[in-house]
Protein backbone atom coordinates (compact mmCIF):
# COMPACT_ATOMS: atom_id res chain seq x y z
CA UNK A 1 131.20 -19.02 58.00
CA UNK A 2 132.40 -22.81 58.41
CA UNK A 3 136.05 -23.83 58.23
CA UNK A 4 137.15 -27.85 57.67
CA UNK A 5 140.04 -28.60 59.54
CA UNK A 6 143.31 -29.26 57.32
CA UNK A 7 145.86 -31.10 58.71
CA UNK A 8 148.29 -28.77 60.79
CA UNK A 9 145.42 -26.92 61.79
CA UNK A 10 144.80 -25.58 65.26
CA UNK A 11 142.51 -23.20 66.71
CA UNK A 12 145.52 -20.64 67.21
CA UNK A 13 145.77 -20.85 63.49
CA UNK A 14 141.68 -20.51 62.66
CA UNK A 15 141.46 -17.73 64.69
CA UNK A 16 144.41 -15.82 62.94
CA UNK A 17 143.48 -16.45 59.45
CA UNK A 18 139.84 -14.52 60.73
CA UNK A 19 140.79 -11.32 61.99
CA UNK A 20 141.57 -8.66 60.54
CA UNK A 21 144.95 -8.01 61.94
CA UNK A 22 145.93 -10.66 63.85
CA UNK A 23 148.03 -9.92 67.02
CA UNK A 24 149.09 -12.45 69.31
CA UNK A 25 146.88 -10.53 72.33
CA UNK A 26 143.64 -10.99 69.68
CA UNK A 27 144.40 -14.12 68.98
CA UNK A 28 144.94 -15.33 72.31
CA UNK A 29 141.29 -13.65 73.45
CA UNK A 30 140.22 -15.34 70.36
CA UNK A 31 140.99 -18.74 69.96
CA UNK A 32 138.91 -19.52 73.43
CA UNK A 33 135.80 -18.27 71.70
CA UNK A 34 136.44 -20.81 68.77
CA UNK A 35 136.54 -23.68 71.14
CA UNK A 36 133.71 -22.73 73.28
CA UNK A 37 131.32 -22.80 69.72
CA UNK A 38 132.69 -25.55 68.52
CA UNK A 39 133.54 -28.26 71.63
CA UNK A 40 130.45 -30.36 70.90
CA UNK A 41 132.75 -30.75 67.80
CA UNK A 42 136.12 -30.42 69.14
CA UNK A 43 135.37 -32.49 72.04
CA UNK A 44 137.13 -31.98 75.37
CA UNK A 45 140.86 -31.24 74.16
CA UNK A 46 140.78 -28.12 72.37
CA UNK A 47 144.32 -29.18 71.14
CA UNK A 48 143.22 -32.25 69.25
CA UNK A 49 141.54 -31.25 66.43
CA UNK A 50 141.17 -33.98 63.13
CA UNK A 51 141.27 -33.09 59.59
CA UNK A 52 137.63 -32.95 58.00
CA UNK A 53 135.86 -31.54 61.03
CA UNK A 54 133.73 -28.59 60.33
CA UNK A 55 134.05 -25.51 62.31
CA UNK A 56 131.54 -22.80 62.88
CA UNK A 57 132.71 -18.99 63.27
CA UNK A 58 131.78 -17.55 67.00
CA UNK A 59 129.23 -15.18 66.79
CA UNK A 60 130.42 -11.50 66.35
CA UNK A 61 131.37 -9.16 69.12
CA UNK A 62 131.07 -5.36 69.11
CA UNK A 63 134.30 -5.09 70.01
CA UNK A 64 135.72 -7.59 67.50
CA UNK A 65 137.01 -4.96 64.94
């Protein structure tokens, strides 16, 4: 699914409110994925992300449970 940015976002946060049960080791595997489908978006500073931006979900992995 798509996400909009809200303002305190980050991608730390995205990726935790998607899995399942979030651990800091899943989210930290996780977060990269985010960026890498969505830098044409993001841009070059996955840190810097503005309110209002769109966000697709990575695709699924097998071992995403």
């Amino acid at each position: 699914g798509a996400v909009t940015v809200q303002p305190g976002d980050s991608l730390w946060s995205i990726a935790s409110a998607h899995l399942g049960r979030p651990t800091d080791a899943r989210v930290s595997a996780e977060w990269p994925r985010w960026y890498e489908a969505n830098r044409a978006v993001i841009g070059e500073d996955p840190d810097l992300l503005h309110p209002g931006q769109v966000l697709l979900a990575p695709a699924t992995t097998a071992d995403a449970s």
